[in-house]
Protein backbone atom coordinates (compact mmCIF):
# COMPACT_ATOMS: atom_id res chain seq x y z
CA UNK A 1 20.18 21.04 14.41
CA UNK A 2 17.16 18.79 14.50
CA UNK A 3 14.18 21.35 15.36
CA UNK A 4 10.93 19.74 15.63
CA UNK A 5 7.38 21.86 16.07
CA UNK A 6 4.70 19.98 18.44
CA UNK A 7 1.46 20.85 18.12
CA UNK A 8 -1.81 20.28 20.45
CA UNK A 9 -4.62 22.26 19.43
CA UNK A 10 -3.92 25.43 19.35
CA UNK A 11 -0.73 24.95 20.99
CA UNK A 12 2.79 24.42 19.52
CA UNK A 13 6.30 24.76 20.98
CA UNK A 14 9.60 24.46 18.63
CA UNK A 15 12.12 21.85 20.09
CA UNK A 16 15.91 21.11 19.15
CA UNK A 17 18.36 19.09 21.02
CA UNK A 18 21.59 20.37 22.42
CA UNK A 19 24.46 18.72 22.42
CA UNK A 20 23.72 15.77 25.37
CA UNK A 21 20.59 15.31 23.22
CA UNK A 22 19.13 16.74 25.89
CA UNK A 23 15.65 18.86 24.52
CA UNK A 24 15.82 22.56 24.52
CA UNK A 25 12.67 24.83 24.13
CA UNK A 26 11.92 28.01 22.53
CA UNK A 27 11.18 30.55 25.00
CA UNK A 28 9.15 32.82 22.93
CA UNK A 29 6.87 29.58 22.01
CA UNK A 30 6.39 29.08 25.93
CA UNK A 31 5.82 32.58 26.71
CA UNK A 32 3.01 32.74 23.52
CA UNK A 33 1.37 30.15 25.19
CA UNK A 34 1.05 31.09 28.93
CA UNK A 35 0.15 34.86 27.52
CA UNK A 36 3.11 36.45 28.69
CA UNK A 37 3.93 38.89 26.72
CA UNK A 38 7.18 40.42 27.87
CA UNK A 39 10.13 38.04 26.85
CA UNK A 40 12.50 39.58 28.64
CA UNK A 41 11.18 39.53 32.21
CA UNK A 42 10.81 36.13 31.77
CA UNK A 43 14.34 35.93 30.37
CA UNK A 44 15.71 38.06 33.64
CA UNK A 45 13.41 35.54 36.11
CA UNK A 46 15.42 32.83 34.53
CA UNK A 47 18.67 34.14 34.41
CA UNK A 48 18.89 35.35 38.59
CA UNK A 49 17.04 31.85 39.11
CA UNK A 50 19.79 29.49 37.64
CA UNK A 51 22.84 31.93 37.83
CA UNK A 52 23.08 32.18 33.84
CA UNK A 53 25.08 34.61 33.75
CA UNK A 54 23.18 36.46 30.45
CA UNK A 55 24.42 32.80 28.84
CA UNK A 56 21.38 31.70 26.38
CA UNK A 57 20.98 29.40 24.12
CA UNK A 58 20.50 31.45 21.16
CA UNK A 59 19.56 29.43 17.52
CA UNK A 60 19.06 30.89 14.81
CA UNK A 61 15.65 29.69 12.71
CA UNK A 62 13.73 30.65 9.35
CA UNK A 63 10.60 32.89 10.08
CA UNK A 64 8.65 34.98 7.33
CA UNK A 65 10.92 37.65 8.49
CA UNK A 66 14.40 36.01 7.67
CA UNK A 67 16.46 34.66 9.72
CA UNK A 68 15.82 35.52 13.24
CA UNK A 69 17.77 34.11 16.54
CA UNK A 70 15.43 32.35 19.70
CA UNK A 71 16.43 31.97 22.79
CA UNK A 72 15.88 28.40 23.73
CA UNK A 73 15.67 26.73 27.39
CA UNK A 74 15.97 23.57 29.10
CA UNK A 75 13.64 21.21 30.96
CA UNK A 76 14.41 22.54 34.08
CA UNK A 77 13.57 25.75 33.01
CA UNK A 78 10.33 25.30 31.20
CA UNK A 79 9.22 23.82 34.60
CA UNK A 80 10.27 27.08 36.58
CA UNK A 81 8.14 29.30 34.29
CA UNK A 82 5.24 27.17 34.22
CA UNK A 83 5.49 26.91 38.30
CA UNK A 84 5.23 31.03 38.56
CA UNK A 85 2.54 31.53 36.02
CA UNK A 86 -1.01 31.94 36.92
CA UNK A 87 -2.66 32.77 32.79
CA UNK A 88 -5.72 30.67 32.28
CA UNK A 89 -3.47 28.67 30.14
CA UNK A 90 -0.52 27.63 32.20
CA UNK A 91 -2.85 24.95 33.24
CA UNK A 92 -3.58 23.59 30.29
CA UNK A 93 0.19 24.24 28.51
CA UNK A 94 1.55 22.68 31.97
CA UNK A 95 -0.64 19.38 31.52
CA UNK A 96 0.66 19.17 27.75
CA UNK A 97 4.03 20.22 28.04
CA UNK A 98 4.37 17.55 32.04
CA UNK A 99 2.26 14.76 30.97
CA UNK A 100 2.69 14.10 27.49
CA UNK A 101 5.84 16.13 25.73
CA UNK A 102 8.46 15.57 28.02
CA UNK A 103 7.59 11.94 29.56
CA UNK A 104 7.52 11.25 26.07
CA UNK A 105 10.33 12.93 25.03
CA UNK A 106 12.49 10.61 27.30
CA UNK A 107 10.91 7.36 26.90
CA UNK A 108 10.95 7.69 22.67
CA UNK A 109 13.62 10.26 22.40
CA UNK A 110 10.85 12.64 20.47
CA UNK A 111 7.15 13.26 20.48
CA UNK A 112 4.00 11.70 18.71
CA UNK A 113 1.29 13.73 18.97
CA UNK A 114 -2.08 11.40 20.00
CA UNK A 115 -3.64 12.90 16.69
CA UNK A 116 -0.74 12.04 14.72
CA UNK A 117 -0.48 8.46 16.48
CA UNK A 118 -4.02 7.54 15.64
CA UNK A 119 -3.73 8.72 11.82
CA UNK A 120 -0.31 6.95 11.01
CA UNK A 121 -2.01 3.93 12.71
CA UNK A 122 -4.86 4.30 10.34
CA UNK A 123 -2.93 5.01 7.45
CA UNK A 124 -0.78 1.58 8.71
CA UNK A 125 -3.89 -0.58 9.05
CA UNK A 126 -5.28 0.43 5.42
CA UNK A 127 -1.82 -0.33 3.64
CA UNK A 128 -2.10 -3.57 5.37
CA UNK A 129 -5.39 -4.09 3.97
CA UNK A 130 -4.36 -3.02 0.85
CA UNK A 131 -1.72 -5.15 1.30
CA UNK A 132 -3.97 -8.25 2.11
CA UNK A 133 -6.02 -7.05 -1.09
CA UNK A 134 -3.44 -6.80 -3.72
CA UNK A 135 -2.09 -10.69 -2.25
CA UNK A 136 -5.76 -12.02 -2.79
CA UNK A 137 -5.68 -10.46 -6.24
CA UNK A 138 -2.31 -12.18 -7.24
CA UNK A 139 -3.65 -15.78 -5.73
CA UNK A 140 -6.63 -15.05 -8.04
CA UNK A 141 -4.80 -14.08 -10.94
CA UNK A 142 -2.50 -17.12 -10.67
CA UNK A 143 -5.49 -19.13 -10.17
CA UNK A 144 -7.37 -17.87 -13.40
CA UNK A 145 -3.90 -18.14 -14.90
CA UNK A 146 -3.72 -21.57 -14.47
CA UNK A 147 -7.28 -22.29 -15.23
CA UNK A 148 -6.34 -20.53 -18.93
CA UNK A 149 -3.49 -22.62 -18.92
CA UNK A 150 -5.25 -25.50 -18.60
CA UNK A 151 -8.36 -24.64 -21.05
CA UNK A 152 -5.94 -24.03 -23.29
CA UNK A 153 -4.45 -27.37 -22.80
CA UNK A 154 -7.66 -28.75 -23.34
CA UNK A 155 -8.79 -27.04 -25.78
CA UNK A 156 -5.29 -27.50 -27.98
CA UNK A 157 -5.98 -31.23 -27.41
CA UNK A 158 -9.70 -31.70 -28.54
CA UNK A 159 -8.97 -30.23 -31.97
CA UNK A 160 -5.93 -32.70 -31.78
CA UNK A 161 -8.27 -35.46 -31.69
CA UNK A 162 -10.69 -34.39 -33.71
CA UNK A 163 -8.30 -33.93 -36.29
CA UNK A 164 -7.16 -37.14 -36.17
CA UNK A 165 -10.70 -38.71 -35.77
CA UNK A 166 -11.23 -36.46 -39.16
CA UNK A 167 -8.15 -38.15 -40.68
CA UNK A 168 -9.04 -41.49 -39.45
CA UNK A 169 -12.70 -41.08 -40.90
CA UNK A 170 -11.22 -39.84 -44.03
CA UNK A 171 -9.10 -42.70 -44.26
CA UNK A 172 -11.71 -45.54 -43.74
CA UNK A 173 -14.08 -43.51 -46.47
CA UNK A 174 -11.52 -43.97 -48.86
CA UNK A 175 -11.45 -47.46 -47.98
CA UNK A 176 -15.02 -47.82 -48.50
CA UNK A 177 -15.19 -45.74 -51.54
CA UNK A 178 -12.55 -48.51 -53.29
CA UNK A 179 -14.40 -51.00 -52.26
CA UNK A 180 -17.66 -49.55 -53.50
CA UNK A 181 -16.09 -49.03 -56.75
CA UNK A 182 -14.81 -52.83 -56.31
CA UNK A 183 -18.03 -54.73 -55.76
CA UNK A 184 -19.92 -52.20 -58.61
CA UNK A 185 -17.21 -52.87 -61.47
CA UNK A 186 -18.06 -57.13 -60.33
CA UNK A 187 -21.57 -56.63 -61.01
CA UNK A 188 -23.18 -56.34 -57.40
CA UNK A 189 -26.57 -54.47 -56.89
CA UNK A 190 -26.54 -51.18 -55.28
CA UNK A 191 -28.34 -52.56 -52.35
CA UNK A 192 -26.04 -55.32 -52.32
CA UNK A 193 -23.51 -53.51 -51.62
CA UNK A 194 -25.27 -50.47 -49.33
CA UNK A 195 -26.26 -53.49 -46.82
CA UNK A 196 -23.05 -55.47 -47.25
CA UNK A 197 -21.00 -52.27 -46.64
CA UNK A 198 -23.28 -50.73 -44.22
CA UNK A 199 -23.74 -47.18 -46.24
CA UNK A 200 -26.83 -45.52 -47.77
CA UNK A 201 -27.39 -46.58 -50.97
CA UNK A 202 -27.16 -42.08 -52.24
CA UNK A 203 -23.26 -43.03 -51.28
CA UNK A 204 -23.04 -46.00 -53.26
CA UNK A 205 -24.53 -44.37 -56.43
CA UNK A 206 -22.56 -41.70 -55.62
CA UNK A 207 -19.56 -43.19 -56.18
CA UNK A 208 -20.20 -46.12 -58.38
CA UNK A 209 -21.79 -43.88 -61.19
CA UNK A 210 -18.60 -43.55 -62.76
CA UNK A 211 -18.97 -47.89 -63.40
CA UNK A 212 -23.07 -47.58 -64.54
């Protein structure tokens, strides 16, 4: 059994489908509504209307109370009761139950309240939005995770070279150093040898004392 409660203000009927999946509706529900308050007058209208027979569709559902059997009706007879009643809310209940539970019934097989409809389409619009967020955040995050990547790369490379610019300069000092030490053991003049080698003459003292 597939029971389903619609609600409209402070309206509400308890629907189940029998077994052509055709809907069936809780008299007591109906009879709440339109403020009639004895069941089984209503229950005897029916029955001599439609030659019942005393043959109800009785389910049995969950109250506060226990378990508790309703007697439940079909389209055809929702629309007799709500033809004979004259409560200030037959109106109303008639409106709900003609023009929006029961066309809708047949066209979607089961009924979205208006309320209902607006907030699922809210709650569907701000999980695509959400949606749309968390994508822009992921291009972003790729994004800065290729810029990393890449300052990395750079980074990774510059003390490459300047390792090898310090290796290089480390080589040709040692070069010059020899030769310092070269033209100082042959006798040259420490500004000989600071203009011939193109270094301050505090290097070439530097490393010639050893030859003084």
């Amino acid at each position: 059994m597939n029971l389903e409660l619609f609600k409209k203000d402070d309206l509400e009927v308890r629907v189940i489908k029998d077994e052509n999946n055709e809907p069936l509706f809780c008299l007591k529900d109906i009879c709440d509504a339109l403020e009639l308050s004895n069941i089984s007058v209503v229950k005897e209208a029916i029955n001599m209307e439609f030659d019942k027979g005393g043959k109800f569709n009785l389910t049995p559902l969950k109250t506060n109370g226990g378990m508790q059997n309703f007697i439940f009706v079909n389209e055809s007879e929702v629309y007799f009761i709500l033809m004979r009643s004259d409560k200030p809310k037959a109106k109303e209940f008639r409106l709900w139950i003609t023009k929006e539970v029961l066309p809708s019934i047949r066209r979607n097989g089961n009924y979205m309240q208006k309320e209902f409809s607006k907030e699922l389409y809210s709650l569907l619009n701000d999980l695509k939005q959400a949606n749309c967020i968390k994508d822009k955040l992921k291009n972003e995050n790729e994004s800065l995770k290729d810029e990393l990547i890449q300052n990395q790369r750079e980074l990774l490379s510059f003390y490459k070279n300047k390792d090898l610019k310090k290796e290089k300069l480390f080589k040709l000092s040692s070069q010059i150093i020899d030769q310092i030490k070269s033209l100082k053991t042959s006798g040259k003049s420490v500004a000989f040898i600071s203009d011939f080698l193109n270094v301050s003459q505090s290097s070439v003292r530097k490393y010639s004392k050893d030859f003084e």
